[in-house]
C-alpha atoms as a PDB file:
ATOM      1  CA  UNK A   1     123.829  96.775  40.967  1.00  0.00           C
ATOM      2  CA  UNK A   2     123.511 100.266  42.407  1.00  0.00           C
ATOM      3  CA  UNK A   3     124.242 100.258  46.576  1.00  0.00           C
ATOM      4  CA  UNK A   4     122.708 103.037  47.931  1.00  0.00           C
ATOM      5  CA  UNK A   5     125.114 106.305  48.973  1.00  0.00           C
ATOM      6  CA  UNK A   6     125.931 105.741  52.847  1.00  0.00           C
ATOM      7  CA  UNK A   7     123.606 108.418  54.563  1.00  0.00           C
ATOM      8  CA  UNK A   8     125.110 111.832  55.951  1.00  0.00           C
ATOM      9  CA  UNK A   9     124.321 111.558  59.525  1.00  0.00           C
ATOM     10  CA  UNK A  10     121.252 114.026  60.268  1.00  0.00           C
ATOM     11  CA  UNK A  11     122.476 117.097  61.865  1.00  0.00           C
ATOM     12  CA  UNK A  12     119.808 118.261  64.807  1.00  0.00           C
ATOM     13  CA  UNK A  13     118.764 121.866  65.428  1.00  0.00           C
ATOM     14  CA  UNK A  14     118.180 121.747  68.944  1.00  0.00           C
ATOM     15  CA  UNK A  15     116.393 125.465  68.632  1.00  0.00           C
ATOM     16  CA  UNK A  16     115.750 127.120  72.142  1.00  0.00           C
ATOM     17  CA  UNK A  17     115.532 123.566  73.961  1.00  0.00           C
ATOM     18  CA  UNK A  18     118.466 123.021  75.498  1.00  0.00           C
ATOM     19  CA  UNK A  19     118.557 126.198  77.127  1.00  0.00           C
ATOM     20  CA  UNK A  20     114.883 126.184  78.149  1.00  0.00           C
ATOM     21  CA  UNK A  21     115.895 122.679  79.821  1.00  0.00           C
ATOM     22  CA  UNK A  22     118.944 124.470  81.641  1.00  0.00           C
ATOM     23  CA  UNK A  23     116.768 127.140  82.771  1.00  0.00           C
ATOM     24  CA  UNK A  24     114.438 124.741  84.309  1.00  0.00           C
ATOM     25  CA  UNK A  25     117.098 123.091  86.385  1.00  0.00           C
ATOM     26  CA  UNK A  26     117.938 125.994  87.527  1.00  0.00           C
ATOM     27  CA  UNK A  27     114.355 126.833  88.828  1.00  0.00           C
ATOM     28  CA  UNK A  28     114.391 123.740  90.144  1.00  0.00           C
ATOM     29  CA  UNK A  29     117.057 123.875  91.982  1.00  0.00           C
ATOM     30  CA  UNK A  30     116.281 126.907  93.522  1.00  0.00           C
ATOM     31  CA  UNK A  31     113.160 125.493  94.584  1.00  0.00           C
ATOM     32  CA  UNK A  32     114.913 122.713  96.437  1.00  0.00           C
ATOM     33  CA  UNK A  33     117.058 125.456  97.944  1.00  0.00           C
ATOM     34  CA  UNK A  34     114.019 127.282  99.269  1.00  0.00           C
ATOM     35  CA  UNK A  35     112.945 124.564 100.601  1.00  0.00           C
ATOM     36  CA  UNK A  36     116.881 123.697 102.472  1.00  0.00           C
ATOM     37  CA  UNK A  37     116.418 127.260 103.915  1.00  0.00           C
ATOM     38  CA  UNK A  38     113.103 126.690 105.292  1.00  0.00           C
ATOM     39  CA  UNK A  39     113.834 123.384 106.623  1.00  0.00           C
ATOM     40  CA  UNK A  40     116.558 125.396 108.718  1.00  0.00           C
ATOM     41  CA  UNK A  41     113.786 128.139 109.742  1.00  0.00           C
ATOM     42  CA  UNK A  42     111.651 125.808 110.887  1.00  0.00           C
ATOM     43  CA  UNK A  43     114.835 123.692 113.015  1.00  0.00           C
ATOM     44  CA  UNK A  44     116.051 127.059 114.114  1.00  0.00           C
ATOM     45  CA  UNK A  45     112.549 127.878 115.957  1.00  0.00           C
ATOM     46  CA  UNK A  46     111.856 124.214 117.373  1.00  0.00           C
ATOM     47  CA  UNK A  47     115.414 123.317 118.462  1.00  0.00           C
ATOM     48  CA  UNK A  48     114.386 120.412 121.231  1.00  0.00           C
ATOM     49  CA  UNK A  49     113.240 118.871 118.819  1.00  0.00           C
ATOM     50  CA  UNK A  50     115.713 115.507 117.387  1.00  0.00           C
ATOM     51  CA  UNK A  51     113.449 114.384 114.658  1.00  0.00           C
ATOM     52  CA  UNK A  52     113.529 118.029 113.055  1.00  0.00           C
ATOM     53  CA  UNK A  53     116.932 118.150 113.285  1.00  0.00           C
ATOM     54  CA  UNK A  54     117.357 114.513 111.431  1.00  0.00           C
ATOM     55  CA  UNK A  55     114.792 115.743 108.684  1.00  0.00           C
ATOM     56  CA  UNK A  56     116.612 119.373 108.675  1.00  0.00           C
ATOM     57  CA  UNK A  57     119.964 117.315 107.963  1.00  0.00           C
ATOM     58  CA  UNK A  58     118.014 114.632 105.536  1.00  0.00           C
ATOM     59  CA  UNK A  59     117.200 118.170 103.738  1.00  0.00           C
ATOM     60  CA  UNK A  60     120.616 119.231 103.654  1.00  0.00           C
ATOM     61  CA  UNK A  61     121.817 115.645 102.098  1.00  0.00           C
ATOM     62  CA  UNK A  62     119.309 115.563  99.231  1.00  0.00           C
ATOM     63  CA  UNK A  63     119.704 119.433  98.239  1.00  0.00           C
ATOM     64  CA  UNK A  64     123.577 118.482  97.920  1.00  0.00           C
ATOM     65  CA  UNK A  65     122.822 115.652  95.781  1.00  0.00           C
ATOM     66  CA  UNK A  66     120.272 117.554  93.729  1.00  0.00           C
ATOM     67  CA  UNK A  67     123.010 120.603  93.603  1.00  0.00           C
ATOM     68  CA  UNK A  68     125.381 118.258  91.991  1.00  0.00           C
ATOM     69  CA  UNK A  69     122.824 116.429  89.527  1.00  0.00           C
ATOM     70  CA  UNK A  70     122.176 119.757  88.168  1.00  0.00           C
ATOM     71  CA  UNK A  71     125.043 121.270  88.430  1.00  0.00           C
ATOM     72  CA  UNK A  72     126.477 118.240  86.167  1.00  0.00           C
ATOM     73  CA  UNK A  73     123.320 118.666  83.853  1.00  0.00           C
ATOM     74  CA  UNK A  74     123.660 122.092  83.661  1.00  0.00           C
ATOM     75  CA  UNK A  75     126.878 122.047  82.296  1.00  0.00           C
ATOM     76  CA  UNK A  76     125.965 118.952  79.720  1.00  0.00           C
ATOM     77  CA  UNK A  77     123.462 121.455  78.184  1.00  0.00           C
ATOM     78  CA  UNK A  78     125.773 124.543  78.096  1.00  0.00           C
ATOM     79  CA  UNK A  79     128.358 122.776  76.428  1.00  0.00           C
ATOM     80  CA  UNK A  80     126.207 120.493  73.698  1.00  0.00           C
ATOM     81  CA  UNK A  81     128.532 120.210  70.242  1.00  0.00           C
ATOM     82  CA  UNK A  82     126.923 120.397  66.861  1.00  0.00           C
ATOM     83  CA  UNK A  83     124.769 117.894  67.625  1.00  0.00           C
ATOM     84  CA  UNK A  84     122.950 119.330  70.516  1.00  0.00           C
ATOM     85  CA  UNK A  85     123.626 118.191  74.332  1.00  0.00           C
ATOM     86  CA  UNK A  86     123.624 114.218  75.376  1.00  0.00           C
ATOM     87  CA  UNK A  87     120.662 112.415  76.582  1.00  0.00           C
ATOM     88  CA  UNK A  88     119.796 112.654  80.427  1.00  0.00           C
ATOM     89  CA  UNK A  89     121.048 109.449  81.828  1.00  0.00           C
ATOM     90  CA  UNK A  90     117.987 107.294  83.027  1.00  0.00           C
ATOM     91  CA  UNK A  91     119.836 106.761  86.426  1.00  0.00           C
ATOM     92  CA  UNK A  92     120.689 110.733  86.811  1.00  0.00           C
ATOM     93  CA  UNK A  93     117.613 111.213  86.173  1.00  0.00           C
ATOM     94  CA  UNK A  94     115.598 108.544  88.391  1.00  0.00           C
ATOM     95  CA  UNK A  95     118.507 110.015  90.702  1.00  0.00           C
ATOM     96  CA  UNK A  96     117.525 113.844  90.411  1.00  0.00           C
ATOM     97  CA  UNK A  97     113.717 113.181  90.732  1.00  0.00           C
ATOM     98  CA  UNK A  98     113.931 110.752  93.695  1.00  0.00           C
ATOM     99  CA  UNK A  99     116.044 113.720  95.569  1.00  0.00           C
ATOM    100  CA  UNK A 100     113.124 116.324  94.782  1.00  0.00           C
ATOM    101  CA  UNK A 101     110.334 113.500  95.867  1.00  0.00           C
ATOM    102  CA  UNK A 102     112.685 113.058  99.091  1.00  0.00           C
ATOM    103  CA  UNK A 103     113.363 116.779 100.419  1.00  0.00           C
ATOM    104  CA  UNK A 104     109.445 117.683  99.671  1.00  0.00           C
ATOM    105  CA  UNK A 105     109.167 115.019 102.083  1.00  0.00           C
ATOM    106  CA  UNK A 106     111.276 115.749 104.596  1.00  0.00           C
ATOM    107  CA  UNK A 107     110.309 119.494 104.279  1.00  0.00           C
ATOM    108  CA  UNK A 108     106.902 118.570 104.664  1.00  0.00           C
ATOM    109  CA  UNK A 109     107.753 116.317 107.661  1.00  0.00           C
ATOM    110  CA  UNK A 110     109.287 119.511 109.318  1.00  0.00           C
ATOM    111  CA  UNK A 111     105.879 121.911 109.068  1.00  0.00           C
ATOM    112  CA  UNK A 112     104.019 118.857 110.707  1.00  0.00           C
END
């Protein structure tokens, strides 16, 4: 009886993709700092006010988290082997989108 060769593990071109994805964490992260900055703008010009300071520092927490997500992800895709970068963890990644859902709130919370 023949056995079958064992396979050559399939090498992956990962092409333009990984740095497309790093390039969109960036932009996302940027966004989130926009956002940080405006959330101060907006606590700088209302400053009685406690609940815009709690929301400005709620802001200040998730952007921090978000910066290190990405900054971790970032780095995952720059330095990908042979084989391309690692999967996104579910949890960093449930992690990094529950931080964007939670500063649009809070920076929606400060315009109203």
């Amino acid at each position: 009886m023949n056995t079958p060769a064992p396979k050559e593990p399939e090498r992956r071109d990962p092409g333009l993709q990984p740095e497309r994805t790093r390039l969109a964490w960036r932009r996302t992260t940027l966004s989130c700092t926009v956002a940080a900055v405006l959330a101060a703008k907006a606590v700088l010009h209302d400053r009685d006010s406690a609940a815009g300071i709690v929301a400005f520092a709620c802001c200040c927490v998730l952007w921090l988290a978000f910066l290190g997500l990405a900054h971790r992800r970032i780095r995952a895709l720059a330095g990908g082997g042979p084989a391309g970068p690692a999967a996104l963890a579910p949890r960093h990644g449930t992690a990094a989108a529950l931080c964007t859902v939670a500063l649009a709130v809070c920076a929606a919370a400060l315009i109203f």
